[in-house]
C-alpha atoms as a PDB file:
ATOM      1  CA  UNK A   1     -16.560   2.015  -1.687  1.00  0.00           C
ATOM      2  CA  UNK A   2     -17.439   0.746   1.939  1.00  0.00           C
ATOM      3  CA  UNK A   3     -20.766   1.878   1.416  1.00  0.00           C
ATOM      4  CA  UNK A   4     -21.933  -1.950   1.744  1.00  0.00           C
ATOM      5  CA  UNK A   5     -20.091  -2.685   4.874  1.00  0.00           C
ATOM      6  CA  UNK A   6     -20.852   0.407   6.798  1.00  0.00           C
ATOM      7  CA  UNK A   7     -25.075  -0.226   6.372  1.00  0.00           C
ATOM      8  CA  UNK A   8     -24.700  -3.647   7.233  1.00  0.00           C
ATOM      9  CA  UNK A   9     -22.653  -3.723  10.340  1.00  0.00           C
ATOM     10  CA  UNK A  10     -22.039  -1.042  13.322  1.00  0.00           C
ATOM     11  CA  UNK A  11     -17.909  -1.854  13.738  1.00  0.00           C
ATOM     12  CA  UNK A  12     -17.680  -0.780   9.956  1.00  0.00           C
ATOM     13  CA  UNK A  13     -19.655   2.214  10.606  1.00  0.00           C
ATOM     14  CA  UNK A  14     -17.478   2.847  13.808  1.00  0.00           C
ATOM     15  CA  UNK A  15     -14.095   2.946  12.154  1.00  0.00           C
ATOM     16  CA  UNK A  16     -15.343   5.992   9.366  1.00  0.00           C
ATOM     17  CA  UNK A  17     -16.974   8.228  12.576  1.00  0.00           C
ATOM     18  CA  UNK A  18     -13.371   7.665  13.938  1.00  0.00           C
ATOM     19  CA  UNK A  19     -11.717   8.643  11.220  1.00  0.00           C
ATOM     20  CA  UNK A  20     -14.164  11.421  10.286  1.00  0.00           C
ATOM     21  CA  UNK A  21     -13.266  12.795  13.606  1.00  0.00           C
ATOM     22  CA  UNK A  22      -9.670  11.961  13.514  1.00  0.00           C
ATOM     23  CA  UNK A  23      -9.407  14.288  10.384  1.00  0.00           C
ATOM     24  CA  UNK A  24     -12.468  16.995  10.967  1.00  0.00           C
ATOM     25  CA  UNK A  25     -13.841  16.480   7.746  1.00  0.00           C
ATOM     26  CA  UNK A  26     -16.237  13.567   6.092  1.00  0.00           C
ATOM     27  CA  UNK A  27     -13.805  10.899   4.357  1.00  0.00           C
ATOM     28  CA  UNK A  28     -17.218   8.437   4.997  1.00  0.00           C
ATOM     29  CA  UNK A  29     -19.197  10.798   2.976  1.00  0.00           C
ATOM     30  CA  UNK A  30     -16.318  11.020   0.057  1.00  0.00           C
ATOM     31  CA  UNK A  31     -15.859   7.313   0.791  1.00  0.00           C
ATOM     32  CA  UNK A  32     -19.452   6.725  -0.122  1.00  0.00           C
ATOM     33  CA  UNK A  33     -20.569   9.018  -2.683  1.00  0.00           C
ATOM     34  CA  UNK A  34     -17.620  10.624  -4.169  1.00  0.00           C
ATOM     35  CA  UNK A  35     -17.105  12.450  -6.174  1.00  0.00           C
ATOM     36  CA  UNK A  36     -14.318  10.649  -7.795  1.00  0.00           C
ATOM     37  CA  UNK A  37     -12.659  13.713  -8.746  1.00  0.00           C
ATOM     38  CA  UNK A  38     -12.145  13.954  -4.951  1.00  0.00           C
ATOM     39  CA  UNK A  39     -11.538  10.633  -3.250  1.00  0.00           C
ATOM     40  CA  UNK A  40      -8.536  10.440  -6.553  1.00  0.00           C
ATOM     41  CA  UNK A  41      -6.847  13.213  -4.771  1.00  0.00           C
ATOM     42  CA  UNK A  42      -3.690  11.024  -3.006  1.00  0.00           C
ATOM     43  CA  UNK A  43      -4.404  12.758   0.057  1.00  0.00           C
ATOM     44  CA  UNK A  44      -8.306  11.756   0.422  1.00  0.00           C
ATOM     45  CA  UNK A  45      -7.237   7.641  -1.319  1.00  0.00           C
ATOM     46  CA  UNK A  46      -4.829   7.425   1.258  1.00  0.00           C
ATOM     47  CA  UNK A  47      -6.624   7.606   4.672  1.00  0.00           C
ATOM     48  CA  UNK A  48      -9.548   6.152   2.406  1.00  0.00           C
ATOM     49  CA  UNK A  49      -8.251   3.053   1.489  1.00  0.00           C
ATOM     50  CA  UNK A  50      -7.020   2.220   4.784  1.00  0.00           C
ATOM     51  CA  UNK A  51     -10.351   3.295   6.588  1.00  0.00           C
ATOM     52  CA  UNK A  52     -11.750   0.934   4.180  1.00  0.00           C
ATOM     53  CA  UNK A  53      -9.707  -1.868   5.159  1.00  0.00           C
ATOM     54  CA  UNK A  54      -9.894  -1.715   8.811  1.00  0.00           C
ATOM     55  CA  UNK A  55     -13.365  -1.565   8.353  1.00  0.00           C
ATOM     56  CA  UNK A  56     -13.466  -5.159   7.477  1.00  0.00           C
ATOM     57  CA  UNK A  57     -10.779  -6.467  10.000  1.00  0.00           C
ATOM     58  CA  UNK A  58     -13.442  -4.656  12.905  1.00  0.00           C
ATOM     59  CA  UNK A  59     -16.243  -6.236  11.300  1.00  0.00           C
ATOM     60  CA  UNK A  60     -14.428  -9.498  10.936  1.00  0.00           C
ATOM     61  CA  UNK A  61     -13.404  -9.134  14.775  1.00  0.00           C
ATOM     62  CA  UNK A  62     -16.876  -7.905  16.112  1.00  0.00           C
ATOM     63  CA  UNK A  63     -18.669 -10.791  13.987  1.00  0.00           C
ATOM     64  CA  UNK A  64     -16.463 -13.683  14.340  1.00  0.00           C
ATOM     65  CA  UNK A  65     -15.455 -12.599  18.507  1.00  0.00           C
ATOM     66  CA  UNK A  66     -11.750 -12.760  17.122  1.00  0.00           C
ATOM     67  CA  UNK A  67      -9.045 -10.781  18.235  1.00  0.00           C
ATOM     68  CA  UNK A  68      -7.025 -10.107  15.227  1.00  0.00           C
ATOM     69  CA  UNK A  69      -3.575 -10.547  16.507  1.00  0.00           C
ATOM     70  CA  UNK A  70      -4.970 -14.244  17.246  1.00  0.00           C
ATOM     71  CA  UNK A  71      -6.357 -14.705  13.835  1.00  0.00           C
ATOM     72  CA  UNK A  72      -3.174 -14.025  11.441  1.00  0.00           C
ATOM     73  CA  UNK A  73       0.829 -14.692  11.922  1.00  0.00           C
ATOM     74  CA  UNK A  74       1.831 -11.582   9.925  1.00  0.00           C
ATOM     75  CA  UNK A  75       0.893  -8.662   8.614  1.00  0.00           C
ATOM     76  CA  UNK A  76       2.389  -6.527   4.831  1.00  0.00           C
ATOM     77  CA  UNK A  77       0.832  -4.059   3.109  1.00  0.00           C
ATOM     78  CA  UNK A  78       1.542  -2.139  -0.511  1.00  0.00           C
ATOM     79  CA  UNK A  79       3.060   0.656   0.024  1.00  0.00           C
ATOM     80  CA  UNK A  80       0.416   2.911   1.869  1.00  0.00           C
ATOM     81  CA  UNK A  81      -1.214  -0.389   2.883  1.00  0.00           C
ATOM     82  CA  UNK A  82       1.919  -0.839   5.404  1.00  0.00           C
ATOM     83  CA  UNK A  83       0.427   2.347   7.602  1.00  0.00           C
ATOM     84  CA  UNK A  84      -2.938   0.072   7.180  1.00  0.00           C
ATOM     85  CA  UNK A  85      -1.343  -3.271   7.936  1.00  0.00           C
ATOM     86  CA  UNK A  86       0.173  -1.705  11.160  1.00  0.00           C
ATOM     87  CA  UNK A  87      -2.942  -0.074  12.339  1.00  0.00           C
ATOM     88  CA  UNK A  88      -4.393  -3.467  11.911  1.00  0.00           C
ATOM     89  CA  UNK A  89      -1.496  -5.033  14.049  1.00  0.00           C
ATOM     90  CA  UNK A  90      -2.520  -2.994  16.685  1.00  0.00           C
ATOM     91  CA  UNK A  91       1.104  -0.462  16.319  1.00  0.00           C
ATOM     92  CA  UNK A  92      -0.704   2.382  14.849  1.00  0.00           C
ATOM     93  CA  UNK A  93      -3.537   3.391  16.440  1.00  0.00           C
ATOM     94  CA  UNK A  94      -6.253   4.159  14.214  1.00  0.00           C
ATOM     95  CA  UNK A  95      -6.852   8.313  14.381  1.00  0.00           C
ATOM     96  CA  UNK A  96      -2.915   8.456  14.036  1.00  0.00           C
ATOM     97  CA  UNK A  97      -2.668   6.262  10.934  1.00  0.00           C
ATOM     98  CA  UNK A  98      -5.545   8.571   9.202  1.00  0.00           C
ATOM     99  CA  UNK A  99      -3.610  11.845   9.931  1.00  0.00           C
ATOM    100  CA  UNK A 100      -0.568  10.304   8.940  1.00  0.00           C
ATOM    101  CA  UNK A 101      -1.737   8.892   5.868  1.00  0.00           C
ATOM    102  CA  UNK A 102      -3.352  12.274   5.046  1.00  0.00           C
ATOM    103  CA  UNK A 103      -0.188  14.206   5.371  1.00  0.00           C
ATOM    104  CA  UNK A 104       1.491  11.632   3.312  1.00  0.00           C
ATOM    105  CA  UNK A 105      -0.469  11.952   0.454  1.00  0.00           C
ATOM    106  CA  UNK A 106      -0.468  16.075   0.756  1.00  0.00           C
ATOM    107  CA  UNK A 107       3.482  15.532   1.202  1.00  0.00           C
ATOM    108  CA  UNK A 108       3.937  13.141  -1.915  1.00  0.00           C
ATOM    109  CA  UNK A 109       1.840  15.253  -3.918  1.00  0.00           C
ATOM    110  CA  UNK A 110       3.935  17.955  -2.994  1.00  0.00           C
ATOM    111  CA  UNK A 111       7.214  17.128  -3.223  1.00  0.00           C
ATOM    112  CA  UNK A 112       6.990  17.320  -7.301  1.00  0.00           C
ATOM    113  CA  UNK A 113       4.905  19.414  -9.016  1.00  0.00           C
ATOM    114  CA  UNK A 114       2.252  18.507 -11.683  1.00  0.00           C
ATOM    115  CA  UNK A 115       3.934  17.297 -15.180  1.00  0.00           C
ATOM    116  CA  UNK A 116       7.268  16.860 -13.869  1.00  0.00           C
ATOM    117  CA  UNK A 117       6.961  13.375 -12.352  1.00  0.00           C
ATOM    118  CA  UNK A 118       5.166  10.349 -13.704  1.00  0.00           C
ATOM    119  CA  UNK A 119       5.342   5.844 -13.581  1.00  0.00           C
ATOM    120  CA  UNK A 120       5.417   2.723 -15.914  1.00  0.00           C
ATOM    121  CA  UNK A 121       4.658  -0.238 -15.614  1.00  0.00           C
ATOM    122  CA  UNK A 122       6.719  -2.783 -17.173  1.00  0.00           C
ATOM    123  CA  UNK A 123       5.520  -6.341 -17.857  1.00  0.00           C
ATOM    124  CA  UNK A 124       7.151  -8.823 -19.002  1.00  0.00           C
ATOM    125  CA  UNK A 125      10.353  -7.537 -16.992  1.00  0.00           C
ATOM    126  CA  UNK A 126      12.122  -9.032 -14.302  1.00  0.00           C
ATOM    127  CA  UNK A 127      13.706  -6.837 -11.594  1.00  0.00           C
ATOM    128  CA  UNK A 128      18.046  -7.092 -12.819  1.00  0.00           C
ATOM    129  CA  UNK A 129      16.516  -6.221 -16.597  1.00  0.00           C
ATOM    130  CA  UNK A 130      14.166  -3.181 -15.093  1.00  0.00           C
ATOM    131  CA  UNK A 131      16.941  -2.033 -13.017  1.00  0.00           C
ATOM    132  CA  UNK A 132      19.663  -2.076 -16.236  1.00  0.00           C
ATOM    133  CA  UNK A 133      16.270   0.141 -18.378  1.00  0.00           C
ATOM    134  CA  UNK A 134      16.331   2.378 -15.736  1.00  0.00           C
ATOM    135  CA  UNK A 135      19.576   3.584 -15.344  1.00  0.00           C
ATOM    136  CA  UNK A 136      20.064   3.763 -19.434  1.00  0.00           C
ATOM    137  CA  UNK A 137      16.821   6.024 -19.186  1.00  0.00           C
ATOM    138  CA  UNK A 138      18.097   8.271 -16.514  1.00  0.00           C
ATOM    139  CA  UNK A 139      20.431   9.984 -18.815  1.00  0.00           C
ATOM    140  CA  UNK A 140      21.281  12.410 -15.512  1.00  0.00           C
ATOM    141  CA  UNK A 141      17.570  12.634 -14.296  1.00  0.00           C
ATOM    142  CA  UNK A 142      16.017  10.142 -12.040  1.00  0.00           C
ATOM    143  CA  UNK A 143      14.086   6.627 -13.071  1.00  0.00           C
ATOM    144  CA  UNK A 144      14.079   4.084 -10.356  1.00  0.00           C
ATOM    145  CA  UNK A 145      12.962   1.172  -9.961  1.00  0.00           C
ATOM    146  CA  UNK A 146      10.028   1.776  -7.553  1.00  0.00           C
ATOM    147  CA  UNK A 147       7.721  -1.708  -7.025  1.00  0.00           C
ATOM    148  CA  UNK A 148       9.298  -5.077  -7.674  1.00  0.00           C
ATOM    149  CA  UNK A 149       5.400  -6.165  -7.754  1.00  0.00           C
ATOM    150  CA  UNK A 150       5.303  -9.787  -9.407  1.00  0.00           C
ATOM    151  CA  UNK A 151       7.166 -12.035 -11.459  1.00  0.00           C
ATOM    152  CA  UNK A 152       6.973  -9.896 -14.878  1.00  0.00           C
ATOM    153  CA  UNK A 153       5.662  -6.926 -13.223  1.00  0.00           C
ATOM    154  CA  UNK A 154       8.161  -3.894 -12.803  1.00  0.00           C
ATOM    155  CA  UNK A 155       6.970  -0.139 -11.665  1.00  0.00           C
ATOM    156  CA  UNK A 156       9.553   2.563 -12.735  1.00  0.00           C
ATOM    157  CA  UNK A 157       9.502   5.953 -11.278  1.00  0.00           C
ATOM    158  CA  UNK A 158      10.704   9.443 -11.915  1.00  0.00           C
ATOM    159  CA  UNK A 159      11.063  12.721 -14.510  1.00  0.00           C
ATOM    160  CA  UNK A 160       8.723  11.857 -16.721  1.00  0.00           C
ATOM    161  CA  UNK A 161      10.762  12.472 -19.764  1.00  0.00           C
ATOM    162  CA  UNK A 162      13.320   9.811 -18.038  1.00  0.00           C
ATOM    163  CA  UNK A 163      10.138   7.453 -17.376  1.00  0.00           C
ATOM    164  CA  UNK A 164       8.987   8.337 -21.319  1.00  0.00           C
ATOM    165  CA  UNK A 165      12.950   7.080 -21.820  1.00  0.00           C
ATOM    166  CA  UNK A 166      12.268   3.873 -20.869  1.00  0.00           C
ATOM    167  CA  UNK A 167       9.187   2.980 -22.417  1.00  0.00           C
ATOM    168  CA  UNK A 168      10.759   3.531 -25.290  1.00  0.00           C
ATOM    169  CA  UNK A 169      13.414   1.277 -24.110  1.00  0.00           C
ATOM    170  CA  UNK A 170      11.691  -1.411 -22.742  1.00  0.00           C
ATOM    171  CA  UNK A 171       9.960  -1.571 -26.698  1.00  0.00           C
ATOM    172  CA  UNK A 172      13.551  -1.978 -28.096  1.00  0.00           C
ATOM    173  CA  UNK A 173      14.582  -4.628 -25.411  1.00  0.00           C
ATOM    174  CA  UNK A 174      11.756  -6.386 -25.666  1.00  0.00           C
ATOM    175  CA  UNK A 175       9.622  -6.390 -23.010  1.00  0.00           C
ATOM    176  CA  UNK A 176       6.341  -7.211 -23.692  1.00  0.00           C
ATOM    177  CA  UNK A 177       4.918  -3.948 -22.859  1.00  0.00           C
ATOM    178  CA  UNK A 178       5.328  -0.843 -20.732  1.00  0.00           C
ATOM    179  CA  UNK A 179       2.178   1.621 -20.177  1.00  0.00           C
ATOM    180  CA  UNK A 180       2.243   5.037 -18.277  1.00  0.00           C
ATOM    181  CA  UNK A 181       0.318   4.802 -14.960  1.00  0.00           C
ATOM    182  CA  UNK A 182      -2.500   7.534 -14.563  1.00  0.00           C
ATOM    183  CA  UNK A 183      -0.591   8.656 -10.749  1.00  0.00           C
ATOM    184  CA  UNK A 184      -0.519  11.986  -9.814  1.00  0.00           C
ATOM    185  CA  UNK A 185       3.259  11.784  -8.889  1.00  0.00           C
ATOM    186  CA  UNK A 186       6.114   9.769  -9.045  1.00  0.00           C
ATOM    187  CA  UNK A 187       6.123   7.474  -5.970  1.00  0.00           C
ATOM    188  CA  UNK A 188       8.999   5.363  -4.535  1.00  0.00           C
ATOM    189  CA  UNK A 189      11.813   7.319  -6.141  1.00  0.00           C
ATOM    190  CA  UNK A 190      14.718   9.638  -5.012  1.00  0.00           C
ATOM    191  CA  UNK A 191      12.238  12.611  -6.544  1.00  0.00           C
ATOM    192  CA  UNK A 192       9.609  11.777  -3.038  1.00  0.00           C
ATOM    193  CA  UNK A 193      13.094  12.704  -0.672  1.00  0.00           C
ATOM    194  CA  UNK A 194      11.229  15.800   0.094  1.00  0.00           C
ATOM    195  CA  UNK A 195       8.080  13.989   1.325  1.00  0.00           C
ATOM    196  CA  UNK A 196      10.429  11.850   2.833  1.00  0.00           C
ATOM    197  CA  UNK A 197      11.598  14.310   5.639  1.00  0.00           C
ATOM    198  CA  UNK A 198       8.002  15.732   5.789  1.00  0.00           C
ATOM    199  CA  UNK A 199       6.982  11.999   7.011  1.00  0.00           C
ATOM    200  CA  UNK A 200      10.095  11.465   9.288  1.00  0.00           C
ATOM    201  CA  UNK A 201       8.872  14.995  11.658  1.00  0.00           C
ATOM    202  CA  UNK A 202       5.485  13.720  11.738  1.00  0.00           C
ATOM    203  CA  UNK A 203       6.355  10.581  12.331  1.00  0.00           C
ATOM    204  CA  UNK A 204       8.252  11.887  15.491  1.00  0.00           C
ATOM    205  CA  UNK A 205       5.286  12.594  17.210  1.00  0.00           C
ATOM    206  CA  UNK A 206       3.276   9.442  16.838  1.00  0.00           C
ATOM    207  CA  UNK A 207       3.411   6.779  19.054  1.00  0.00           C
ATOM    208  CA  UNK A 208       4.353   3.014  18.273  1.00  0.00           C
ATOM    209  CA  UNK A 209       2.828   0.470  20.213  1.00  0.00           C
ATOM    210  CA  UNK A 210       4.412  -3.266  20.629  1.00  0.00           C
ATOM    211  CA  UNK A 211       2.740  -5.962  18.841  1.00  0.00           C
ATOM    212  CA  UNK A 212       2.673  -9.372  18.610  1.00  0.00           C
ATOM    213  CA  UNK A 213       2.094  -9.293  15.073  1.00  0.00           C
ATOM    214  CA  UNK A 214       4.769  -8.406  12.698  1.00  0.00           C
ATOM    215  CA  UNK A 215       4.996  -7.106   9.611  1.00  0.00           C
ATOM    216  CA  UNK A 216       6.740  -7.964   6.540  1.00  0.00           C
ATOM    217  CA  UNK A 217       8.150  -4.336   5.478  1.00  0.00           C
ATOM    218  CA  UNK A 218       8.407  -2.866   1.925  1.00  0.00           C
ATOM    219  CA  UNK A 219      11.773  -1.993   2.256  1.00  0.00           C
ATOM    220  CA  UNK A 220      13.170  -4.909   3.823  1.00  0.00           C
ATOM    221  CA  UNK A 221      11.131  -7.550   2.990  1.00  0.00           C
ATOM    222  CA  UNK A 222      11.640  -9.068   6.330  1.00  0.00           C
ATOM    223  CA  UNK A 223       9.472  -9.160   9.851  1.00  0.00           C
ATOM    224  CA  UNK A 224       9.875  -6.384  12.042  1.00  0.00           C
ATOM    225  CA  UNK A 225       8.882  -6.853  15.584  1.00  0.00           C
ATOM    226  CA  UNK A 226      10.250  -2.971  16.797  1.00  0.00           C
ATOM    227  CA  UNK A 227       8.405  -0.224  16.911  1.00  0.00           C
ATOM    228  CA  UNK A 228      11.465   2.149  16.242  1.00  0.00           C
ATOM    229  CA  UNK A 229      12.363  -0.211  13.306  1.00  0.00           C
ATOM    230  CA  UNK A 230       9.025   0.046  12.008  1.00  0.00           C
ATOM    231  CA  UNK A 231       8.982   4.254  12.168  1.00  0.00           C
ATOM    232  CA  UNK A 232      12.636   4.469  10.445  1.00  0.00           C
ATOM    233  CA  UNK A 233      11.172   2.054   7.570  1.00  0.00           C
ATOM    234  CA  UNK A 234       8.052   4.284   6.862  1.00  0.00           C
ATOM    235  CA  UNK A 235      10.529   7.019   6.680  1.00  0.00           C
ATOM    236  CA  UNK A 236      13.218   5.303   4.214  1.00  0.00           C
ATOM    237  CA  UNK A 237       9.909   3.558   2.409  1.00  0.00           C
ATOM    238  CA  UNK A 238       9.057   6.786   0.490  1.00  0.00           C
ATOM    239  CA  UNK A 239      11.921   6.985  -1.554  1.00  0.00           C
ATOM    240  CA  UNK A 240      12.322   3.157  -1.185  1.00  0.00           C
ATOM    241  CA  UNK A 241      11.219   0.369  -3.647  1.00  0.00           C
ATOM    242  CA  UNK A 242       8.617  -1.367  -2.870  1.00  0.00           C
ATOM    243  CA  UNK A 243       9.692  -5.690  -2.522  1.00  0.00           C
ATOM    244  CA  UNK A 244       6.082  -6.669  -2.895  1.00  0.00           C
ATOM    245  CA  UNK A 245       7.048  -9.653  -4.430  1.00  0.00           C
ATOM    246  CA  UNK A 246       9.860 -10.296  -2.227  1.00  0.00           C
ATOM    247  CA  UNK A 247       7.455 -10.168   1.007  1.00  0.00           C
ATOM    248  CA  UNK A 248       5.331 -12.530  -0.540  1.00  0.00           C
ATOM    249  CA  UNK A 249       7.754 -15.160  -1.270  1.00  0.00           C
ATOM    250  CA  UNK A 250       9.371 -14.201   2.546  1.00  0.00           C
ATOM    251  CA  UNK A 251       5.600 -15.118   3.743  1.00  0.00           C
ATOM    252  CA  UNK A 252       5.775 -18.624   2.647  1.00  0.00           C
ATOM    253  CA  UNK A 253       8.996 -19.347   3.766  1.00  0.00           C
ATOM    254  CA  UNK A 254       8.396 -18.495   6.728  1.00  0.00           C
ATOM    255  CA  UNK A 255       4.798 -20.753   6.901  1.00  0.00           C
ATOM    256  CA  UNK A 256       2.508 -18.694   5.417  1.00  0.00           C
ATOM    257  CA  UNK A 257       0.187 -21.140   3.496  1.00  0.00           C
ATOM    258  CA  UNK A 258      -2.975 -18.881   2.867  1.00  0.00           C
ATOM    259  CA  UNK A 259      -2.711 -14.902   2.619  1.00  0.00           C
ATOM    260  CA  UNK A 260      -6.031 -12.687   2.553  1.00  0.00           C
ATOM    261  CA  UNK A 261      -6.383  -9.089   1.461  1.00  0.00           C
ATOM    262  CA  UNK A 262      -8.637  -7.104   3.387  1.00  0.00           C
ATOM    263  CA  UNK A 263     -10.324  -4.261   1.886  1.00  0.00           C
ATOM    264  CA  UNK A 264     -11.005  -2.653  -1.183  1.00  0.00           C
ATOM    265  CA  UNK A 265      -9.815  -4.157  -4.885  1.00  0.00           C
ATOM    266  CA  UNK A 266      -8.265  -7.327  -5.381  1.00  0.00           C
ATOM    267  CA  UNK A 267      -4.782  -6.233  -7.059  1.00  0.00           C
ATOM    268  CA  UNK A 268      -2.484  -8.250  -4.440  1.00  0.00           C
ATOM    269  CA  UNK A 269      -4.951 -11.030  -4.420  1.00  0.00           C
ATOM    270  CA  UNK A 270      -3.536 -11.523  -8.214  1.00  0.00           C
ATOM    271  CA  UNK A 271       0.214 -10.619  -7.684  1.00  0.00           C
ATOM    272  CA  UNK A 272       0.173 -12.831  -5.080  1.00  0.00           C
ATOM    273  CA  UNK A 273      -1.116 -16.086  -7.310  1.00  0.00           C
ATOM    274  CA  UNK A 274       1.501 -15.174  -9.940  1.00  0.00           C
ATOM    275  CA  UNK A 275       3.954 -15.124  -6.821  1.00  0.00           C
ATOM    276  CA  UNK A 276       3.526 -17.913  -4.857  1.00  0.00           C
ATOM    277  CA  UNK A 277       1.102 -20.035  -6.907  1.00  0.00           C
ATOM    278  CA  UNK A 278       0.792 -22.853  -4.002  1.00  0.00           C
ATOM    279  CA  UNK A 279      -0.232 -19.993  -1.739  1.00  0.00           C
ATOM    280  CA  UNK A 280      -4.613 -19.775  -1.029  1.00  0.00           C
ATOM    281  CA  UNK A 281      -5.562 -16.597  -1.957  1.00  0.00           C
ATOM    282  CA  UNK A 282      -8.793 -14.479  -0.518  1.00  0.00           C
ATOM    283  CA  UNK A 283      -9.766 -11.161  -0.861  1.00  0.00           C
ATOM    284  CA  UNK A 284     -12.521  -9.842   2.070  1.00  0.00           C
ATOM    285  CA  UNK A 285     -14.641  -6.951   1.227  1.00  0.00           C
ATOM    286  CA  UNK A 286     -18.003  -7.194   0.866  1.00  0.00           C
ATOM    287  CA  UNK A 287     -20.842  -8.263   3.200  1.00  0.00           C
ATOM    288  CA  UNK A 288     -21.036 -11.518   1.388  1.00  0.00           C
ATOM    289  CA  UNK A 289     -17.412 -12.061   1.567  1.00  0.00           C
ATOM    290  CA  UNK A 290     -17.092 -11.220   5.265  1.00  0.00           C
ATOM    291  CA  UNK A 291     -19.648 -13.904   5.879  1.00  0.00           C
ATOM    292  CA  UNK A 292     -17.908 -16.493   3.449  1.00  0.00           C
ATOM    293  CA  UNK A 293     -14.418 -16.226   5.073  1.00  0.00           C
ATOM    294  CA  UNK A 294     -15.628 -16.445   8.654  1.00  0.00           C
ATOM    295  CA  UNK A 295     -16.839 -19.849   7.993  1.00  0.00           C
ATOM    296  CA  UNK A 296     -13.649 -20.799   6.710  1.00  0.00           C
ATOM    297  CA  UNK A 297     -12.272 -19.982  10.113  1.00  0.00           C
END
């Protein structure tokens, strides 16, 4: 993953020294080689993915002589691709948003242990119907509703006997499937409140810079221009659903008439067509992409 990027151009290879640095240890050489074993551990694909994707916006800024913040109106991320999405707005600076992502992956994966947690996906649901399955499955555990992802796409979270609850439901209401997500903990649900108040210490001590380029948040689904909006957010977003689908949709009304993902995998690239099918839809990764979009520009 980034392997690519980093041999062909020096601002790719640039961002992983920084981070390797930033966190004393080689994420590049993880990055690059695994194993997978290793980069699956939540707090190594954290930092990882968003090294990966601000790879790209450096090479697309070195390459192209763009300043980001002239090249896009807004800025959203999924989830841990918010900390990646304000590093890229120029908020977070980049060392910070490593070590924070880092010791949000070591505090998710600690807040529950092993076996007790665990996700489904629910497709064919819409959000009122996934919300009524969860709180039949709870039965006095937890089972949120944790990413409102696309139109028929619905992420529950919590015990996992609660989550195994509404599989079973969501067969006997039917929905036209629900699957239990390989994660190694139950994200965005009331079970993360302890990583929650990990985050909100170490968020204290990181410093927000003003932007001109906001971001659509997960919780809100709206722009935020304030850096002391945008801290209390990451905070409430751990336990928080996240309004993918929402922000999207929030995008285009506001203008948005093309939206790019930047970085590794092309999962938004296909919520967002089911979203907001008018919407033109990239994804930048690759060498060969790089070069592609920057023509387009």
């Amino acid at each position: 993953m980034g392997r690519e990027l980093a041999e062909a151009f020096p601002a790719a290879r640039h961002v992983f020294e920084e981070i390797d640095d930033a966190l004393g240890k080689r994420l590049s050489k993880l990055v690059f080689d695994g194993p997978q074993s290793d980069l699956t551990l939540t707090e190594n694909t954290q930092p990882a993915l968003m090294t990966v994707s601000l790879a790209v916006i450096r090479v697309l800024e070195a390459e192209g002589g763009l300043k980001f913040g002239t090249l896009v109106s807004y800025v959203a991320g999924h989830s841990l691709g918010e900390y990646s999405a304000l590093a890229a707005s120029g908020m977070l600076a980049l060392a910070d948003t490593a070590r924070l992502l880092q010791r949000r992956g070591r505090a998710m994966q600690e807040a529950v242990p092993v076996g007790v947690g665990a996700m489904a996906a629910l497709l064919g649901a819409e959000l009122d119907a996934a919300r009524a399955l969860a709180a039949d499955a709870a039965e006095g555990e937890v089972c949120d509703v944790a990413n409102d992802n696309a139109p028929g796409q619905v992420v529950v979270s919590g015990h996992k006997t609660a989550v195994e609850r509404a599989v079973k439901l969501a067969a006997e209401r039917g929905m036209k499937r629900a699957i239990m997500l390989p994660v190694s903990a139950p994200f965005h649900c009331a079970l993360m409140k302890p990583a929650a108040e990990v985050m909100a210490e170490a968020l204290k001590s990181v410093s927000f810079a003003p932007t001109g380029v906001p971001h659509i948040a997960n919780v809100s689904a709206e722009p935020v221009h304030e850096p002391s909006r945008a801290r209390a957010l990451l905070v409430e977003q751990i336990t928080a659903m996240v309004r993918w689908r929402e922000s999207v949709s929030k995008m285009k009304a506001l203008g948005v008439d093309t939206v790019v993902e930047i970085g590794a995998g092309k999962v938004l690239t296909g919520l967002n067509r089911r979203i907001e099918p008018e919407l033109t839809t990239l994804s930048v990764l690759t060498p060969a992409e790089v070069e592609a979009f920057l023509k387009t520009l």
